[in-house]
C-alpha atoms as a PDB file:
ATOM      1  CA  UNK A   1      73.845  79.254 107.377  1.00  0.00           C
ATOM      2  CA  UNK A   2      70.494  78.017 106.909  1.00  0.00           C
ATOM      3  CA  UNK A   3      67.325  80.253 106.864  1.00  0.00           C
ATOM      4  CA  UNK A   4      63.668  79.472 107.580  1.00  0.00           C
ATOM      5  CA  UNK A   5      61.170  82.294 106.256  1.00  0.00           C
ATOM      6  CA  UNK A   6      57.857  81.824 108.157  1.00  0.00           C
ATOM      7  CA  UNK A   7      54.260  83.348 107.262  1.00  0.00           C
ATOM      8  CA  UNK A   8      54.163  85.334 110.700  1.00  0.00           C
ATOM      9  CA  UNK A   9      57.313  87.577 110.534  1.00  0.00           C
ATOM     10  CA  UNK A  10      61.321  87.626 109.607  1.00  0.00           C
ATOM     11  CA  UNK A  11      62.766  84.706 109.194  1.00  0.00           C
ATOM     12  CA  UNK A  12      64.953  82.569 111.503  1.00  0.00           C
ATOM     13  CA  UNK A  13      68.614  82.129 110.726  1.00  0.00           C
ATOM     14  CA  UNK A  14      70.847  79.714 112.392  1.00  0.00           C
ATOM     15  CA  UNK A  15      70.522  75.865 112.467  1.00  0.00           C
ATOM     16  CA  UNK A  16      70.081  75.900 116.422  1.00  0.00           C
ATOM     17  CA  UNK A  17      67.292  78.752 116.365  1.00  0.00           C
ATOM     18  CA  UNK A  18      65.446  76.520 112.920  1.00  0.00           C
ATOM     19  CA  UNK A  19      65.524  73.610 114.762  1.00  0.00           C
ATOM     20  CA  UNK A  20      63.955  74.147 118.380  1.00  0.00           C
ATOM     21  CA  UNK A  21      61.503  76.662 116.930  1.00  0.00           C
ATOM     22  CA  UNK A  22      60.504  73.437 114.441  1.00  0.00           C
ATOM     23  CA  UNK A  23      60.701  71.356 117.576  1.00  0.00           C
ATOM     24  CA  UNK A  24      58.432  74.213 119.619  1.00  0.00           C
ATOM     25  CA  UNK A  25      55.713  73.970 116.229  1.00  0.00           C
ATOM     26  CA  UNK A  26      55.567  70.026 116.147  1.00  0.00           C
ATOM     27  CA  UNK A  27      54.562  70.236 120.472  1.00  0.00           C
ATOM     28  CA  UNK A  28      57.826  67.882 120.457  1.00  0.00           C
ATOM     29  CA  UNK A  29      59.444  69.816 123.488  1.00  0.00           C
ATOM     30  CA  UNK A  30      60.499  66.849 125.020  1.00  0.00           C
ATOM     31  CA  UNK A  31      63.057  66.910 122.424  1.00  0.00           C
ATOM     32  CA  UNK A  32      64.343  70.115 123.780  1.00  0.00           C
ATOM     33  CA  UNK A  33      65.129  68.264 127.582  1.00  0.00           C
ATOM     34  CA  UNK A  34      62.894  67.975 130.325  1.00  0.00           C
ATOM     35  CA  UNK A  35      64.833  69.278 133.389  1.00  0.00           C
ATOM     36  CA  UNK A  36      67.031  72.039 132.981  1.00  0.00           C
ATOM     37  CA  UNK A  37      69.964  70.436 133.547  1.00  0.00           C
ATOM     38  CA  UNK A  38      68.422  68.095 130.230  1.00  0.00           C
ATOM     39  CA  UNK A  39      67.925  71.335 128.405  1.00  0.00           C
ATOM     40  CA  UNK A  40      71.380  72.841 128.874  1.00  0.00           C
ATOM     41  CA  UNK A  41      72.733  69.410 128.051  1.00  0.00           C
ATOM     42  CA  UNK A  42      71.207  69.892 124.685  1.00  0.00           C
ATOM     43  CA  UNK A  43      71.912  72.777 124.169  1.00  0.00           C
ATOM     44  CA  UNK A  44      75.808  72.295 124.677  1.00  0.00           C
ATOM     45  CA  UNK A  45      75.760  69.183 122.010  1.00  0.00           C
ATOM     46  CA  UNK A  46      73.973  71.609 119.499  1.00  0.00           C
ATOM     47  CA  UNK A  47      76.354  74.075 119.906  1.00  0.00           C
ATOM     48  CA  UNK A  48      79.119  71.036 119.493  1.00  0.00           C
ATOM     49  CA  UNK A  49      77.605  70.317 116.338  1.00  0.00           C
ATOM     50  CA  UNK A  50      77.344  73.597 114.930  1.00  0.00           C
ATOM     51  CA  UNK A  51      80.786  74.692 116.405  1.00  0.00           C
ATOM     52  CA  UNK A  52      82.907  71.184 116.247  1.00  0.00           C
ATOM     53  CA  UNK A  53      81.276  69.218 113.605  1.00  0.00           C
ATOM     54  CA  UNK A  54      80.223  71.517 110.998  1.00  0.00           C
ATOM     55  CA  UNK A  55      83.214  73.041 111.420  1.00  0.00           C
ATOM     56  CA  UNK A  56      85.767  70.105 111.310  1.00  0.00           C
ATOM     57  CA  UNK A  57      87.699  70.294 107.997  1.00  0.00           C
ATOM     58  CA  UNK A  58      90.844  67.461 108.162  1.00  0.00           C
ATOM     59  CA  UNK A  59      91.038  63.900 109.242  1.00  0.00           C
ATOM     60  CA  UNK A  60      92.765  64.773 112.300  1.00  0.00           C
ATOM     61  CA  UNK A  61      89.845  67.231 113.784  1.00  0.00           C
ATOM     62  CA  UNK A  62      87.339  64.132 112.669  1.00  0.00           C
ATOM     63  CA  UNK A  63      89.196  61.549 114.517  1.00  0.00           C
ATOM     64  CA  UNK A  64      89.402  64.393 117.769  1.00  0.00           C
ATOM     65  CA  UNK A  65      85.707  64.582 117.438  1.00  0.00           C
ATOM     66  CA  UNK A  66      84.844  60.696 117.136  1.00  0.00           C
ATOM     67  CA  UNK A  67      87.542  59.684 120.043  1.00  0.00           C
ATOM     68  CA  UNK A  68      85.107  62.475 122.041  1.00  0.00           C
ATOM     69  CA  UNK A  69      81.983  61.012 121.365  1.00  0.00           C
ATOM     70  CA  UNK A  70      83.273  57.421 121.757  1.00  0.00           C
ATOM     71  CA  UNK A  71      84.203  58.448 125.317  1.00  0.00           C
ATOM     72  CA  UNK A  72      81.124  60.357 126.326  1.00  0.00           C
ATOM     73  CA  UNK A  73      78.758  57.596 124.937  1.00  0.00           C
ATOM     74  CA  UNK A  74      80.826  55.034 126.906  1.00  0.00           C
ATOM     75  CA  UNK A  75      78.206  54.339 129.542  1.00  0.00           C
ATOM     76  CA  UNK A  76      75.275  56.753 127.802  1.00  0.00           C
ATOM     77  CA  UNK A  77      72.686  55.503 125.533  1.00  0.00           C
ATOM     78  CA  UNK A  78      71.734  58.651 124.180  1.00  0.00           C
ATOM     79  CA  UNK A  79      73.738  62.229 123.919  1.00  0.00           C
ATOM     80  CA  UNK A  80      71.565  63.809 127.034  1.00  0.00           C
ATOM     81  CA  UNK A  81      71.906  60.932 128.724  1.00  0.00           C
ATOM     82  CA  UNK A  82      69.241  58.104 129.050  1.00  0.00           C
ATOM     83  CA  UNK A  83      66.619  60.298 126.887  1.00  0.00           C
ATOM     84  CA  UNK A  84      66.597  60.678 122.806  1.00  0.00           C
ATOM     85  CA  UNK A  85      66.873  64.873 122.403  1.00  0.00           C
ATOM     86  CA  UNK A  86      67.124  67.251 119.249  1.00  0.00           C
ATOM     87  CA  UNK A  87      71.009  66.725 120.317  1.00  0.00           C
ATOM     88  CA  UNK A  88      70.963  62.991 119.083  1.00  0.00           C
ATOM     89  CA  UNK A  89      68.984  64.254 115.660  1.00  0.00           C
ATOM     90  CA  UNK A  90      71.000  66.909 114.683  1.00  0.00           C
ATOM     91  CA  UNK A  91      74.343  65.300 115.449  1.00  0.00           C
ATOM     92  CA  UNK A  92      73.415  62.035 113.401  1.00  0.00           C
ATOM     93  CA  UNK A  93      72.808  64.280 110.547  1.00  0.00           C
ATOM     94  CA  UNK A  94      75.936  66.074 111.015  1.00  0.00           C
ATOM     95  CA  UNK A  95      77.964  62.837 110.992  1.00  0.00           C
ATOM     96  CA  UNK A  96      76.395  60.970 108.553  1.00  0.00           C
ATOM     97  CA  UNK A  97      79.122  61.383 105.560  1.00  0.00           C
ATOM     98  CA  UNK A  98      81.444  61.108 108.340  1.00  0.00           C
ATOM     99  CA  UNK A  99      80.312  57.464 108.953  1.00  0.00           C
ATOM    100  CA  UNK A 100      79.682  56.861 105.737  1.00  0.00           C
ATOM    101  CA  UNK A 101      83.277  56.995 104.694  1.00  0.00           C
ATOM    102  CA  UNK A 102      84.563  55.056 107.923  1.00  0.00           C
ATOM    103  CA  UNK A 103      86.068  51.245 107.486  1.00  0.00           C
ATOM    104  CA  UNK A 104      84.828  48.332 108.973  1.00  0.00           C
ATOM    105  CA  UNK A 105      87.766  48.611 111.578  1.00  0.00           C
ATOM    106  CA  UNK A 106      87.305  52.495 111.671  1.00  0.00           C
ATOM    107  CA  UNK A 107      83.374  51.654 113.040  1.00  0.00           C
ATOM    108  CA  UNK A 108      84.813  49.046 115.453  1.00  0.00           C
ATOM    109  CA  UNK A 109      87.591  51.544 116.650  1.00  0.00           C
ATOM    110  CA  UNK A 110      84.738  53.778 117.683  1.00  0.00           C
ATOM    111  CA  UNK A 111      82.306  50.938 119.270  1.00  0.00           C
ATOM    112  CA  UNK A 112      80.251  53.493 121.461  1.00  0.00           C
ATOM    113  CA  UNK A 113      80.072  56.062 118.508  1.00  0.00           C
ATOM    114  CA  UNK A 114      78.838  53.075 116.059  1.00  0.00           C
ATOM    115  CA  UNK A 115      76.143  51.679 119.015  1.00  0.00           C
ATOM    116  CA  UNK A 116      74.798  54.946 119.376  1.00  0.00           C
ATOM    117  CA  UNK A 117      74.956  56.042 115.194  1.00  0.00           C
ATOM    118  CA  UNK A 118      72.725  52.905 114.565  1.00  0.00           C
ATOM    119  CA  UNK A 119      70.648  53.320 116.731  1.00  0.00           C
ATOM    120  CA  UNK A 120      69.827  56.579 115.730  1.00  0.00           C
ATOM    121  CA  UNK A 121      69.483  55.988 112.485  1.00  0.00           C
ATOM    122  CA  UNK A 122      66.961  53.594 113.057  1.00  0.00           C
ATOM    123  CA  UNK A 123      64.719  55.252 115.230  1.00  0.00           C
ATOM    124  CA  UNK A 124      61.574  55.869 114.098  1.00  0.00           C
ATOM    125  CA  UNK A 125      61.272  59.239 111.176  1.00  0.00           C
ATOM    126  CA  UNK A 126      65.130  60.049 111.593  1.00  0.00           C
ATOM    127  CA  UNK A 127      66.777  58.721 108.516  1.00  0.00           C
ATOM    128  CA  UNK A 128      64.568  59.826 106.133  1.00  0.00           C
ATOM    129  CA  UNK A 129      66.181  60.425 102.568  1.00  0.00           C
ATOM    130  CA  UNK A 130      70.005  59.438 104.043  1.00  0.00           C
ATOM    131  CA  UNK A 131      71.288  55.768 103.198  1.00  0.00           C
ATOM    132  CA  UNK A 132      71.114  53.251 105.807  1.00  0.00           C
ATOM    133  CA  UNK A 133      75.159  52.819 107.272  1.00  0.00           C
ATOM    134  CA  UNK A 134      76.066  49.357 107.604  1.00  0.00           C
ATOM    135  CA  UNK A 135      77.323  47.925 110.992  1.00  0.00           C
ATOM    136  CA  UNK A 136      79.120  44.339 110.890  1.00  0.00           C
ATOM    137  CA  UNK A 137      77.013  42.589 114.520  1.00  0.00           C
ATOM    138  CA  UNK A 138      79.418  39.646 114.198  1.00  0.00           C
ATOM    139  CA  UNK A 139      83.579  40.152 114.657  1.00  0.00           C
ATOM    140  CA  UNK A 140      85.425  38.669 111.281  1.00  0.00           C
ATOM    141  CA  UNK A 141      88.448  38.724 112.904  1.00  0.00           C
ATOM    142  CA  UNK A 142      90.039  38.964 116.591  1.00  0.00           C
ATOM    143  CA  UNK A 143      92.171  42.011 118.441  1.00  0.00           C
ATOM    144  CA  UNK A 144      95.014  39.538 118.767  1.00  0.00           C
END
């Protein structure tokens, strides 16, 4: 469980709590949703992360959670919707070694998820000190 100590009183504990009282500091609180219906969208994908990702521990429970995401991203640029949130942050860093480690095939099994991975990773200050996944653009072979 990670920990932030701060100058001005006990520390915060929790990757949730860390992360929208970083995103409250940097005046970012778009990140955090606009409406509330925004807000309570983010906060149900952090609490996917922490509860589903972080805690996903065979092959099986990864493929649950990519089929998931595949299917919610279907007609959704973003996690929240239309707008990049702390929900799209957090979750690319929570499924980085997951796509990492997928196959060519794998990434193409799990278009939406792969669309919406790259993305991420290439918008501007995510990535930082994670390796850049590779995404195949053109088809090497046909789903005949």
């Amino acid at each position: 469980v990670p920990v932030l100590q701060t100058n001005n009183g006990p520390g915060l504990t929790g990757l949730m709590t860390i992360a929208a009282h970083l995103v409250k500091q940097a005046k970012k609180d778009q990140l955090l949703g606009s409406t509330a219906e925004e807000k309570a969208v983010v906060q149900q994908w952090l609490e996917y992360r922490v509860t589903r990702v972080d805690g996903c521990s065979s092959k099986e429970d990864t493929r649950i959670i990519l089929q998931d995401l595949n299917i919610h991203l279907e007609d959704k640029v973003y996690l929240a919707g239309n707008i990049f949130t702390l929900a799209d942050i957090l979750m690319y860093y929570g499924l980085h070694h997951v796509m990492v480690d997928l196959t060519v095939q794998e990434k193409e099994k799990y278009l939406n998820v792969s669309r919406w991975f790259n993305h991420i990773q290439h918008y501007p200050g995510v990535r930082q000190h994670l390796s850049n996944v590779i995404f195949i653009k053109n088809r090497l072979y046909t789903n005949a």
